[in-house]
N, C-alpha and C. Protein backbone atom coordinates (compact mmCIF):
# COMPACT_ATOMS: atom_id res chain seq x y z
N UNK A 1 29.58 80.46 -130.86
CA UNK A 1 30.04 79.65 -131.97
C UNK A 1 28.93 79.57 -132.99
N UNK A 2 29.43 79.52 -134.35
CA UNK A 2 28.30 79.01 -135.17
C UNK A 2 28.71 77.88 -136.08
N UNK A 3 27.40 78.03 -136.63
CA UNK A 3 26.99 76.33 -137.42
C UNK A 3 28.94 76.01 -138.50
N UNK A 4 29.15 76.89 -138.36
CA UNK A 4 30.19 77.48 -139.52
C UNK A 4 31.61 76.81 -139.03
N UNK A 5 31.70 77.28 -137.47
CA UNK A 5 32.67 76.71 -136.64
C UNK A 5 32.74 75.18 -136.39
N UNK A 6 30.91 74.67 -136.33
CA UNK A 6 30.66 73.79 -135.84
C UNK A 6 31.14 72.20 -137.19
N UNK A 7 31.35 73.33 -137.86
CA UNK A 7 31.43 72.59 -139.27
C UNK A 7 32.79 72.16 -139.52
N UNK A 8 33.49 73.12 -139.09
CA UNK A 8 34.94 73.27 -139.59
C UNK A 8 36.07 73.00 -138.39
N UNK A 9 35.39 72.76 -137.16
CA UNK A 9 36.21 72.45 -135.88
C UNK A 9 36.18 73.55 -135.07
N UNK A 10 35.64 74.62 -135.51
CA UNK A 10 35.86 75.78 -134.76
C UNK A 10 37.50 77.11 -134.88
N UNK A 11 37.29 77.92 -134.42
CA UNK A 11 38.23 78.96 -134.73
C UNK A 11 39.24 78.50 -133.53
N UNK A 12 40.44 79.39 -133.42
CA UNK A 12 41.54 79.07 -132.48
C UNK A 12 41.17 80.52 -131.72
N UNK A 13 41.00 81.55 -131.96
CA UNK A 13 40.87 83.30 -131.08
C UNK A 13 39.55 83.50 -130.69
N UNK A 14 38.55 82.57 -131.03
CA UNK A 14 37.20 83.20 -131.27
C UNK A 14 36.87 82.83 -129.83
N UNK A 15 35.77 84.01 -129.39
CA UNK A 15 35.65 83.81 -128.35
C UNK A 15 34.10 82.58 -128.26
N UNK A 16 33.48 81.71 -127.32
CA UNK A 16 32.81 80.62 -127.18
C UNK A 16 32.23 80.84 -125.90
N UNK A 17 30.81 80.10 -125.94
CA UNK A 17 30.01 80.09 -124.99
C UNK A 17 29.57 78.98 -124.89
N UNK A 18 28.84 78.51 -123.91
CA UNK A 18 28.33 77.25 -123.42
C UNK A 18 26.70 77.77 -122.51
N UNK A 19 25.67 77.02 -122.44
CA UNK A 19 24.51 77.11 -121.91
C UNK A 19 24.38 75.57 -120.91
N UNK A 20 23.72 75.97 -119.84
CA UNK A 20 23.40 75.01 -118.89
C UNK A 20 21.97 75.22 -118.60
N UNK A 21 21.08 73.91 -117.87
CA UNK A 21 19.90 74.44 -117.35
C UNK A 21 19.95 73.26 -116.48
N UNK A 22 18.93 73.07 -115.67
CA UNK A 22 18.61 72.50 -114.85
C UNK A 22 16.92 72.38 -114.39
N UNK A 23 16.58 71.28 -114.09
CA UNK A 23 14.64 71.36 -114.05
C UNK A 23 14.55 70.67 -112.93
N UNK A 24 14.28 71.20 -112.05
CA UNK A 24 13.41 70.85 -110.75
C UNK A 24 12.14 70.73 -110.88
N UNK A 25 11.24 69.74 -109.95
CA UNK A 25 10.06 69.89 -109.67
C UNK A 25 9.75 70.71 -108.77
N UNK A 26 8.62 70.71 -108.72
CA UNK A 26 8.23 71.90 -107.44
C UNK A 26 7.13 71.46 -106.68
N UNK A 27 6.81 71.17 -105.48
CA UNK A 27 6.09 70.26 -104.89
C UNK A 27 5.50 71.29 -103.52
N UNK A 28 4.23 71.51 -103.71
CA UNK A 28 3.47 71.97 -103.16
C UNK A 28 2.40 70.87 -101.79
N UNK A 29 2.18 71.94 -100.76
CA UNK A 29 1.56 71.54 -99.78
C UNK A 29 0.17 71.51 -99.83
N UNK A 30 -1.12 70.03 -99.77
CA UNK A 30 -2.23 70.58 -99.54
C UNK A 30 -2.71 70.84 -98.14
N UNK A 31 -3.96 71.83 -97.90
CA UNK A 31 -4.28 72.65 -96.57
C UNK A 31 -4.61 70.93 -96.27
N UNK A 32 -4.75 71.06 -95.04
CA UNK A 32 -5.34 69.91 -94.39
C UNK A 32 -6.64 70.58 -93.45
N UNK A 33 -7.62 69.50 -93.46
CA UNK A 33 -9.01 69.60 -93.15
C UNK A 33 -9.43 69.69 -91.54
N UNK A 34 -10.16 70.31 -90.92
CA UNK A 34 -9.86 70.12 -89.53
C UNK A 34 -10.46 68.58 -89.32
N UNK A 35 -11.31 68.33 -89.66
CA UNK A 35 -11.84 67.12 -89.70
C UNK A 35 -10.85 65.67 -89.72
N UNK A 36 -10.24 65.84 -90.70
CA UNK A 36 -9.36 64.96 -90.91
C UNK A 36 -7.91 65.07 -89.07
N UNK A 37 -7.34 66.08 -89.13
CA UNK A 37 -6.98 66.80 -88.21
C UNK A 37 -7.77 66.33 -86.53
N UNK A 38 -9.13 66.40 -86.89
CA UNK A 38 -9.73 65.97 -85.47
C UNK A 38 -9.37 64.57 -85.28
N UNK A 39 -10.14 64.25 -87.05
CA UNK A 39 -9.93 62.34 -86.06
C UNK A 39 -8.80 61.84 -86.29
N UNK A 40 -7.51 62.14 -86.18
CA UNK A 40 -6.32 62.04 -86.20
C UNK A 40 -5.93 61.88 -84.64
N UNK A 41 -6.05 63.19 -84.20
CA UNK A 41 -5.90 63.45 -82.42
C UNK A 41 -7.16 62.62 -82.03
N UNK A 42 -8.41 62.12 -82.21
CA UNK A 42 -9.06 61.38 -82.02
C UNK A 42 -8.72 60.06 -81.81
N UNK A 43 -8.21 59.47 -82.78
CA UNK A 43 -7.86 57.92 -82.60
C UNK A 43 -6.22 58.00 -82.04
N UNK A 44 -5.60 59.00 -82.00
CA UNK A 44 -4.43 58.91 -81.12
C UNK A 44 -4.59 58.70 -79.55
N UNK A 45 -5.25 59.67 -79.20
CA UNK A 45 -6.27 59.47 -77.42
C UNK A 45 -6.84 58.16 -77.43
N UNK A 46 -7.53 57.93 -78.61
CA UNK A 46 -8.02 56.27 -78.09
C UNK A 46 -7.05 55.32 -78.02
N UNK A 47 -5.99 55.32 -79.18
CA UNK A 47 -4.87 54.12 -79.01
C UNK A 47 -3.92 54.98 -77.60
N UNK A 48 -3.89 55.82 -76.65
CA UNK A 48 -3.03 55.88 -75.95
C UNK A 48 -4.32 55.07 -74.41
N UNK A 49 -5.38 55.42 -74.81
CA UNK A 49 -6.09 54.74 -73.58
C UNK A 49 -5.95 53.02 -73.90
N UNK A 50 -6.19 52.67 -75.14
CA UNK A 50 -6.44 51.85 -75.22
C UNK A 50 -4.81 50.83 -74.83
N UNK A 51 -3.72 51.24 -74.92
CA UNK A 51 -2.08 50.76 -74.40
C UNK A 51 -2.29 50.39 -73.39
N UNK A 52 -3.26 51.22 -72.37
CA UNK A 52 -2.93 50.75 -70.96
C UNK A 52 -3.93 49.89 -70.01
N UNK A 53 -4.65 49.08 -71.15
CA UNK A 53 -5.41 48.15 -71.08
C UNK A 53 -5.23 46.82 -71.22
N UNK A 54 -5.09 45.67 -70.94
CA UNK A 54 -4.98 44.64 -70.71
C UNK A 54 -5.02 44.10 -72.19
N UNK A 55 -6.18 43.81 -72.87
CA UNK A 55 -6.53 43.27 -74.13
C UNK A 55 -6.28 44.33 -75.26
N UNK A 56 -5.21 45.51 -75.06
CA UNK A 56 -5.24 46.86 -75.82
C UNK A 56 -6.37 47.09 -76.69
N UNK A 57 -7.60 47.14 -76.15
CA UNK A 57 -8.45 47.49 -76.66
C UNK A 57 -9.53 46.85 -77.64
N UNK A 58 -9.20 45.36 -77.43
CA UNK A 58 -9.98 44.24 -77.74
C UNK A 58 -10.94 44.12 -76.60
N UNK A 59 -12.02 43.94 -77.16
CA UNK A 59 -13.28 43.25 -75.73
C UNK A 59 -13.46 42.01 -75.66
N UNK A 60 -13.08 41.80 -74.72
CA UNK A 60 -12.67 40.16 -74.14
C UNK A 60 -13.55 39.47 -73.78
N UNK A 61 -14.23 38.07 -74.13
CA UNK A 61 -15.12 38.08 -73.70
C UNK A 61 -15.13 37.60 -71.76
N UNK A 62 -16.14 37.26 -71.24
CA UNK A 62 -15.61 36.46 -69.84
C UNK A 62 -16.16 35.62 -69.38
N UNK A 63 -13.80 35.67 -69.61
CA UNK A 63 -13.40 34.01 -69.12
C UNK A 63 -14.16 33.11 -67.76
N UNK A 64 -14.05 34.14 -67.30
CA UNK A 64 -14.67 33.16 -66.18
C UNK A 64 -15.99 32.27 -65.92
N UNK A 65 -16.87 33.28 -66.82
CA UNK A 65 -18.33 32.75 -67.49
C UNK A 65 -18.14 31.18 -68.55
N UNK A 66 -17.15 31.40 -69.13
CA UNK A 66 -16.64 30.01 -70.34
C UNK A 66 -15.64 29.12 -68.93
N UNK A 67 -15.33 29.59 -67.73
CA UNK A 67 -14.91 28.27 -67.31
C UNK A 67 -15.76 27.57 -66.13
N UNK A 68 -16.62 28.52 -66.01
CA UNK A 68 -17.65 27.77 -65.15
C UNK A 68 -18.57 26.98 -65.83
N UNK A 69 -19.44 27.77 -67.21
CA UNK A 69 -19.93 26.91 -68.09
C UNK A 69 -19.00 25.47 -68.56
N UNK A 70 -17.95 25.29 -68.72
CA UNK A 70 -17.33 24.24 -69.31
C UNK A 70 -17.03 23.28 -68.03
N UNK A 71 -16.59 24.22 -67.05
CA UNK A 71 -16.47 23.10 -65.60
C UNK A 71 -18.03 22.35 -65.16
N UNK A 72 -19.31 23.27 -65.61
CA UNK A 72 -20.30 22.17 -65.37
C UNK A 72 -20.89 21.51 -66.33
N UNK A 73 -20.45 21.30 -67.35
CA UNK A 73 -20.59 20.43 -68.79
C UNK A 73 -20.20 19.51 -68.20
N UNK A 74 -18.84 19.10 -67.89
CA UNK A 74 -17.51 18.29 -67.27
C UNK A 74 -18.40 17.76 -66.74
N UNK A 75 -18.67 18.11 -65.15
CA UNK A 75 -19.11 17.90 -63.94
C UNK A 75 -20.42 16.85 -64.14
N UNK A 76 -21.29 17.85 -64.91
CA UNK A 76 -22.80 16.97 -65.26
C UNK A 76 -22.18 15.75 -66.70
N UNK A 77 -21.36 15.81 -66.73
CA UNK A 77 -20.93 14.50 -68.39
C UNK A 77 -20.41 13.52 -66.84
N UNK A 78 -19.55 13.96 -65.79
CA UNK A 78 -18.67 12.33 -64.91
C UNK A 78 -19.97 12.47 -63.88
N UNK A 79 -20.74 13.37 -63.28
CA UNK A 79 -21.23 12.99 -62.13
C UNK A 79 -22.55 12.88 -62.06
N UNK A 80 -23.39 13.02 -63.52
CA UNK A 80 -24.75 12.96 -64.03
C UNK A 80 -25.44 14.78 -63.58
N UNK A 81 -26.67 14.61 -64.37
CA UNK A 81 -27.64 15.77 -64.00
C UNK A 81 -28.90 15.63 -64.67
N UNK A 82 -29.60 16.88 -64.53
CA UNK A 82 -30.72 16.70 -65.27
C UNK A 82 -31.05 15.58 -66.39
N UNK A 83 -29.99 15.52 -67.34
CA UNK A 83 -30.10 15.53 -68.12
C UNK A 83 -29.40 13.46 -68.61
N UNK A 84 -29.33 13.44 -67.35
CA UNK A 84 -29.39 11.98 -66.79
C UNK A 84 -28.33 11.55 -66.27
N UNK A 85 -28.00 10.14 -65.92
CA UNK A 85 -26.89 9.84 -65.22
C UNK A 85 -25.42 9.92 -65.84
N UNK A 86 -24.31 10.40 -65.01
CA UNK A 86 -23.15 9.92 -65.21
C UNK A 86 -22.42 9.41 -65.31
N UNK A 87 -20.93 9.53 -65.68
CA UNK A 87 -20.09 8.26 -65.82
C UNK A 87 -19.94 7.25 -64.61
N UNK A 88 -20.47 8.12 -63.54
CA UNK A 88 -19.62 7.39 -61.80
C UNK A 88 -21.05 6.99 -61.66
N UNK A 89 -21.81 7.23 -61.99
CA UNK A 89 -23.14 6.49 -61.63
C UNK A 89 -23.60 5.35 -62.66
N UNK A 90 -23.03 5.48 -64.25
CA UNK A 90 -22.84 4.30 -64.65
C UNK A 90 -21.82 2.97 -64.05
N UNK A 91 -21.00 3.39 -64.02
CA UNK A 91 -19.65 2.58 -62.84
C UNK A 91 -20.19 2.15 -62.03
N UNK A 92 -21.11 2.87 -61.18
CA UNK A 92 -21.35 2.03 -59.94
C UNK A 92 -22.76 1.01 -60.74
N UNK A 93 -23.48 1.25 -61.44
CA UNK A 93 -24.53 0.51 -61.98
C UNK A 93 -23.70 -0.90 -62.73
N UNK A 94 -22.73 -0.85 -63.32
CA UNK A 94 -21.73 -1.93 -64.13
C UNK A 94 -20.94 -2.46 -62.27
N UNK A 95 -20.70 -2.14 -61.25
CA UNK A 95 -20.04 -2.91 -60.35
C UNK A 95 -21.57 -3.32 -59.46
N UNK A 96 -22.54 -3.03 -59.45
CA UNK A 96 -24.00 -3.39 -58.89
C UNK A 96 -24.32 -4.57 -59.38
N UNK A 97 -24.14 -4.27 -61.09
CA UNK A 97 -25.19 -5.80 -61.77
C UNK A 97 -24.03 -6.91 -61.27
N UNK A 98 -22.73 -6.45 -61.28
CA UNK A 98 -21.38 -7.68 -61.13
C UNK A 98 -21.67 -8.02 -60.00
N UNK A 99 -22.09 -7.72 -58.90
CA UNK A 99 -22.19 -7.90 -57.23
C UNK A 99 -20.57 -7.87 -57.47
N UNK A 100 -19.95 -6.30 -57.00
CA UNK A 100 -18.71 -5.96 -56.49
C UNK A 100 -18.99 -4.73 -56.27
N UNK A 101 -19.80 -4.05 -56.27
CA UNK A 101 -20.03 -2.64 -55.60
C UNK A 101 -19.17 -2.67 -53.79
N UNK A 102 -19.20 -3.46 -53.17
CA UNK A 102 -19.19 -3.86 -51.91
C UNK A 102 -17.48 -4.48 -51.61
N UNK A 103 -17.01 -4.44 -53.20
CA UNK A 103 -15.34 -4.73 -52.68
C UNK A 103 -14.59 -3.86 -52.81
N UNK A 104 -13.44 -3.57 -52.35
CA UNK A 104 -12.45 -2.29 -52.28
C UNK A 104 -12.27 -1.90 -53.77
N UNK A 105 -12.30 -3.14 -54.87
CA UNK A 105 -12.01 -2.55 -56.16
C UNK A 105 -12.68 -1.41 -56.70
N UNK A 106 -13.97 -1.98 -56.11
CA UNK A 106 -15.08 -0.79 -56.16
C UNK A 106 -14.27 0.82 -56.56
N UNK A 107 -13.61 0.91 -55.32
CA UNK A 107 -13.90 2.19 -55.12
C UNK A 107 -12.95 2.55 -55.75
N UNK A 108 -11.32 1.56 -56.51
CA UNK A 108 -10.37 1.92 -57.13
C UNK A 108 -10.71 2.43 -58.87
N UNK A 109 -12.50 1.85 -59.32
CA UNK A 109 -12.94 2.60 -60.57
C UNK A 109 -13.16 3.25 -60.59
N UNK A 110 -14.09 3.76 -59.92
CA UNK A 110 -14.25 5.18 -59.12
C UNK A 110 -12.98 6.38 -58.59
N UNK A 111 -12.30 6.11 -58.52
CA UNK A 111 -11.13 7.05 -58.18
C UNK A 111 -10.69 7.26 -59.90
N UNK A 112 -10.78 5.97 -60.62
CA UNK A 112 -10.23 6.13 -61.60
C UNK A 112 -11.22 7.13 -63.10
N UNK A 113 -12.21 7.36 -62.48
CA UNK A 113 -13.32 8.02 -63.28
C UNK A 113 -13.13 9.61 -62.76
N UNK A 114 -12.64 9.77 -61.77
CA UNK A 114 -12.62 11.12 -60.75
C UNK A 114 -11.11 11.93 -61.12
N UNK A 115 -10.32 10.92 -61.95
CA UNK A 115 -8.73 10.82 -62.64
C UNK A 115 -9.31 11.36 -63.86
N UNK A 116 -10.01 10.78 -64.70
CA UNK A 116 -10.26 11.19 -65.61
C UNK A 116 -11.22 12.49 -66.05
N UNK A 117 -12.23 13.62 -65.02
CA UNK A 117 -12.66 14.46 -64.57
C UNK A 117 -11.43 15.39 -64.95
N UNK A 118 -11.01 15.08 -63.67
CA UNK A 118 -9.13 15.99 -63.35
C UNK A 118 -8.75 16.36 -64.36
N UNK A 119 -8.52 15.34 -65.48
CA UNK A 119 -7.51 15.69 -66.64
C UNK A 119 -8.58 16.42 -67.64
N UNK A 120 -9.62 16.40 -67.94
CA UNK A 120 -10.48 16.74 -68.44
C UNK A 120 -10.60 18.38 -68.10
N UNK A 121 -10.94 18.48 -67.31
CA UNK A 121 -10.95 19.82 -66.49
C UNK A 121 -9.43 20.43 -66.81
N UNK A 122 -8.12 19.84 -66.63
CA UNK A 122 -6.59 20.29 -66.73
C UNK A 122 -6.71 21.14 -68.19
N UNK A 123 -7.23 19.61 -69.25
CA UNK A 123 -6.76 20.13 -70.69
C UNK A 123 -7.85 21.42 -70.96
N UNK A 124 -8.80 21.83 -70.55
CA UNK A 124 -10.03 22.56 -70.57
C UNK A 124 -9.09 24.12 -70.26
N UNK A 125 -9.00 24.23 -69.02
CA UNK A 125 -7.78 25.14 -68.39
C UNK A 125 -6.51 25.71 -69.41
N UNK A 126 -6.09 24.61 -69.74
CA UNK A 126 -4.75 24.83 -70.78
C UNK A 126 -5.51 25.47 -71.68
N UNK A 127 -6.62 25.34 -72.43
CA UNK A 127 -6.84 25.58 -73.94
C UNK A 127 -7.38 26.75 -73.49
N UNK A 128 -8.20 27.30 -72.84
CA UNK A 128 -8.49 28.40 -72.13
C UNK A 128 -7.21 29.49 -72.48
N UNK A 129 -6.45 29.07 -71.24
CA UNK A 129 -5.32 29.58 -70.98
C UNK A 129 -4.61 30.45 -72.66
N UNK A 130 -4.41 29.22 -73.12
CA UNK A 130 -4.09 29.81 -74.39
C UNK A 130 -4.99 30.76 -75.00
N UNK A 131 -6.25 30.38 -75.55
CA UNK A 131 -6.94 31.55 -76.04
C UNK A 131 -6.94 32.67 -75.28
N UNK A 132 -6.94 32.82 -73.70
CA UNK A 132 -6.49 34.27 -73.62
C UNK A 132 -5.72 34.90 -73.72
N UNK A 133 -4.21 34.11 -73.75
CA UNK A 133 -2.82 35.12 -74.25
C UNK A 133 -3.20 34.93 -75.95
N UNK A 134 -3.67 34.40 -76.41
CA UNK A 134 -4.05 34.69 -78.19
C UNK A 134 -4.84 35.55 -78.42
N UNK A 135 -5.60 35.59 -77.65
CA UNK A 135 -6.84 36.81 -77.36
C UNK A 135 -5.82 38.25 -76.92
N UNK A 136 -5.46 38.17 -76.57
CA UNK A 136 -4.64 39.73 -75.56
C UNK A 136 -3.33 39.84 -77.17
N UNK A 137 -2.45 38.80 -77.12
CA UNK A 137 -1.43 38.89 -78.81
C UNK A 137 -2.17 39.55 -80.04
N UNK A 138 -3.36 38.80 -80.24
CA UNK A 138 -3.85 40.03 -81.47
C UNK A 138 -4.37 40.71 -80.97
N UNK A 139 -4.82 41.68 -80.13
CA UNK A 139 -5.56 42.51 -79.41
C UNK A 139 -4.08 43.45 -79.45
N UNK A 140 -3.05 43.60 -79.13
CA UNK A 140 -1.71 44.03 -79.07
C UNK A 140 -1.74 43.93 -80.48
N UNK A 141 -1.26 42.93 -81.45
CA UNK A 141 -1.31 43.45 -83.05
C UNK A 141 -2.09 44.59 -83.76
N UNK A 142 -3.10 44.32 -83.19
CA UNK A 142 -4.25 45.42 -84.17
C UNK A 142 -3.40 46.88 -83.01
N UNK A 143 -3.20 46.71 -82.01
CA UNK A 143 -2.78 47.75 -81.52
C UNK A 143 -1.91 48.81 -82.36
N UNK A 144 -0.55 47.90 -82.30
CA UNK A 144 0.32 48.03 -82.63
C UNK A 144 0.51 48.84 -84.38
N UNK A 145 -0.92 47.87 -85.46
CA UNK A 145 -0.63 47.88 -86.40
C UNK A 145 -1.75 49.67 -86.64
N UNK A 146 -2.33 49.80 -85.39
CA UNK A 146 -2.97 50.91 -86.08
C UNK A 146 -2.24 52.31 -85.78
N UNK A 147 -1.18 52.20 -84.45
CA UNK A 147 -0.58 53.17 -83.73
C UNK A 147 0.60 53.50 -85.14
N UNK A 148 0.99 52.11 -85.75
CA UNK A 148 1.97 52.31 -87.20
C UNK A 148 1.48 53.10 -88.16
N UNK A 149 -0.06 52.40 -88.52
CA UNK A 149 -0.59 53.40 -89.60
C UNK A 149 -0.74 55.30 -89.41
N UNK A 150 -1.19 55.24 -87.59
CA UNK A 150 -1.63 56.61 -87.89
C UNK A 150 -0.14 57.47 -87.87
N UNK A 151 1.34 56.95 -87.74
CA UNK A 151 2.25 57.50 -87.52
C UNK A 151 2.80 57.55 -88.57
N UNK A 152 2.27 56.39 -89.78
CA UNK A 152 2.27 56.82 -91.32
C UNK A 152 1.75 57.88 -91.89
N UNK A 153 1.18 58.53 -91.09
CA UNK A 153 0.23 59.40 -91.83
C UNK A 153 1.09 60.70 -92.29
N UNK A 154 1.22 61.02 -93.62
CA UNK A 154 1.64 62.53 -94.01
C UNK A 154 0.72 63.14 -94.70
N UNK A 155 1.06 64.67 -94.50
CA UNK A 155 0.19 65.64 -95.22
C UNK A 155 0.23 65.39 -96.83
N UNK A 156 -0.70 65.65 -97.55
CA UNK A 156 -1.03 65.49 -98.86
C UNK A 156 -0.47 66.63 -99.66
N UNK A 157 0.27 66.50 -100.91
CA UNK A 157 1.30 67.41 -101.59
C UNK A 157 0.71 66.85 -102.70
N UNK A 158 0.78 68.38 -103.84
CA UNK A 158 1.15 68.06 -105.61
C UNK A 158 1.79 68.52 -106.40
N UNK A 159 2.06 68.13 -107.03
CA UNK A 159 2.96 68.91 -108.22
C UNK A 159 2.93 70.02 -108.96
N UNK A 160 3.36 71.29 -108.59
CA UNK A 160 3.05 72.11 -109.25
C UNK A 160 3.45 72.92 -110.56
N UNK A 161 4.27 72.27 -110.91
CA UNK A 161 4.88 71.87 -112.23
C UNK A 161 6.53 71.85 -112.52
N UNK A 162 6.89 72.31 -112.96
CA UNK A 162 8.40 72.15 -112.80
C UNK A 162 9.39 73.37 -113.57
N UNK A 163 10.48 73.57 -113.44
CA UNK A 163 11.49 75.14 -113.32
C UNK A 163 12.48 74.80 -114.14
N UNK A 164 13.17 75.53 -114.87
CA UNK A 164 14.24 75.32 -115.42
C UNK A 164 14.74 77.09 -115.52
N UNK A 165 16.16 76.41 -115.15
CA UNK A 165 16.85 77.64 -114.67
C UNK A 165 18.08 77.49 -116.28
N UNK A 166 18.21 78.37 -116.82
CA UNK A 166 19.17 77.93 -117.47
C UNK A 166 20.21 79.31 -117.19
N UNK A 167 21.75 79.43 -117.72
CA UNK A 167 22.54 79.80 -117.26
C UNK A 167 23.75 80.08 -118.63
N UNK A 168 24.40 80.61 -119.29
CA UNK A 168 25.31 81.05 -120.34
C UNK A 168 26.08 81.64 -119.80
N UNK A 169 27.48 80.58 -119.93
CA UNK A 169 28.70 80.87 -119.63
C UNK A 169 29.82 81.44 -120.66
N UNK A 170 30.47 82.34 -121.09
CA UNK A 170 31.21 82.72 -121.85
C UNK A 170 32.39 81.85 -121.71
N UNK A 171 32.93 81.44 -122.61
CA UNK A 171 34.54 80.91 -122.63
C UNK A 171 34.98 82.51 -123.53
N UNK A 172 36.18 83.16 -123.01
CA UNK A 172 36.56 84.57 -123.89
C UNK A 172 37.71 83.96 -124.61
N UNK A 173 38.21 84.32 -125.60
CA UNK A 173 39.40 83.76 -126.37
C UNK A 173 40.14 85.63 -126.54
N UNK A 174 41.23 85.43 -127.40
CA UNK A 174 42.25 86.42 -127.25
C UNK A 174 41.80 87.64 -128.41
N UNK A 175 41.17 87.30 -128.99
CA UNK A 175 40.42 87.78 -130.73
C UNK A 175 39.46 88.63 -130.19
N UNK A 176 38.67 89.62 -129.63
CA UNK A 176 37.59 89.87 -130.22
C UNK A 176 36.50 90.58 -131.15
N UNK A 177 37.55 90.42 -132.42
CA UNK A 177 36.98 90.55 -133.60
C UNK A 177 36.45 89.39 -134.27
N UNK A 178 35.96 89.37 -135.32
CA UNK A 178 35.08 88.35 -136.07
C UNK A 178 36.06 86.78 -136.33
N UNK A 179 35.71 85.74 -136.27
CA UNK A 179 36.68 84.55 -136.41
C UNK A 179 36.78 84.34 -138.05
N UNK A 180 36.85 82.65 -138.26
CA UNK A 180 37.44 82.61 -139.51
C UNK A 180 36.12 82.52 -139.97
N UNK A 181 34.70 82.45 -139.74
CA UNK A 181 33.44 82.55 -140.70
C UNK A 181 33.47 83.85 -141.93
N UNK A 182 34.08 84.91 -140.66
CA UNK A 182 34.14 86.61 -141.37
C UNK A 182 35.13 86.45 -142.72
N UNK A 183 35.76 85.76 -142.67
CA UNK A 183 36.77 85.42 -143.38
C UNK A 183 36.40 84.90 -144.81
N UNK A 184 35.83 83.31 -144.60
CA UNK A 184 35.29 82.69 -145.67
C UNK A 184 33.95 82.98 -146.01
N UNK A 185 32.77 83.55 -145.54
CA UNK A 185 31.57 84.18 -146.08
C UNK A 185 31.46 84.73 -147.31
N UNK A 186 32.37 85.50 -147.40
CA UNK A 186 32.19 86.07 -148.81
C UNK A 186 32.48 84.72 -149.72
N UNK A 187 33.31 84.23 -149.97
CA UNK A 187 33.63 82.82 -150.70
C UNK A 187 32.77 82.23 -150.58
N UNK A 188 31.90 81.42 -150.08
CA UNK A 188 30.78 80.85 -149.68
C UNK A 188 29.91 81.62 -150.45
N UNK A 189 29.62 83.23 -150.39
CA UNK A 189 28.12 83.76 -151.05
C UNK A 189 28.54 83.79 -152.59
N UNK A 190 29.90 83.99 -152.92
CA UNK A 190 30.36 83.83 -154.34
C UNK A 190 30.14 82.16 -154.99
N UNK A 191 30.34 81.39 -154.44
CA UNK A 191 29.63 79.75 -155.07
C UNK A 191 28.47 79.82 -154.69
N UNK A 192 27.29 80.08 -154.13
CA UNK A 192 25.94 79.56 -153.69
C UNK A 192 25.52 80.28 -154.51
């Protein structure tokens, strides 16, 4: 078609074409490094050792060291030590000056100081208790969150620029001799 057709609506016989294209990107692979590659399979072996570990790979400190230390804090705070007397040895010093050391009540403050030990020691245990399943829960998070990252991991790609395909389709009409431009041209070069 021309500007001529385009002007005038176009011919009815003339034959017509149409153009298409299309633009893709094009997306290229970069090499990957062995290095990168090593410590990949590197920290994969460590997070698979590290799964079948208790604290997944947190170092814990030990518990048992923090409950003996705290059970003789306890122990030397109700039953005295070095570091001087205790609660049950104050008790008996407060039923001494009273002159009642020597009556049964005596020994019912005393049970009741040995009550309060108990619970002392209980809530000690509990809070324990907890920090090690809190201790082992994020020890499992960081697990968890690094086994995610390295399974995030993809190879590195860029752009290598982009394509265009284009394509010209004929529409044929019944004419193919010249349309109505051939026609009016001369008229046209006679006024200009």
């Amino acid at each position: 078609m021309s500007w001529f057709d385009d002007f005038l609506g176009g011919g009815g016989n003339e034959k017509s074409s149409s153009k298409s294209s299309s633009t893709t990107n094009v997306y290229k692979q970069l090499p990957d490094y062995k290095e990168a590659t090593g410590a990949r399979e590197n920290w994969w072996d460590t997070l698979q050792q590290w799964g079948s570990q208790p604290g997944f790979g947190a170092i814990a400190p030990n518990w048992n060291d923090i409950w003996e230390n705290a059970k003789s804090k306890v122990s030397s705070y109700f039953q005295g030590g070095p570091e001087g007397p205790g609660v049950y040895d104050k008790i008996k010093a407060n039923l001494a000056g009273r002159n009642m050391s020597e009556q049964p009540a005596a020994e019912n403050y005393l049970q009741r100081g040995m009550f309060q030990e108990g619970n002392v020691l209980s809530d000690i245990a509990v809070q324990q208790a907890v920090q090690e399943a809190n201790f082992g829960e994020q020890g499992r998070k960081t697990w968890l969150g690094s086994l995610q990252n390295l399974s995030g991991l993809k190879p590195s790609f860029y752009n290598a620029g982009s394509q265009t395909q284009s394509e010209q389709v004929d529409i044929g009409g019944a004419d193919e001799g010249g349309g109505i431009e051939e026609l009016l041209l001369p008229l046209i070069l006679a006024f200009a």
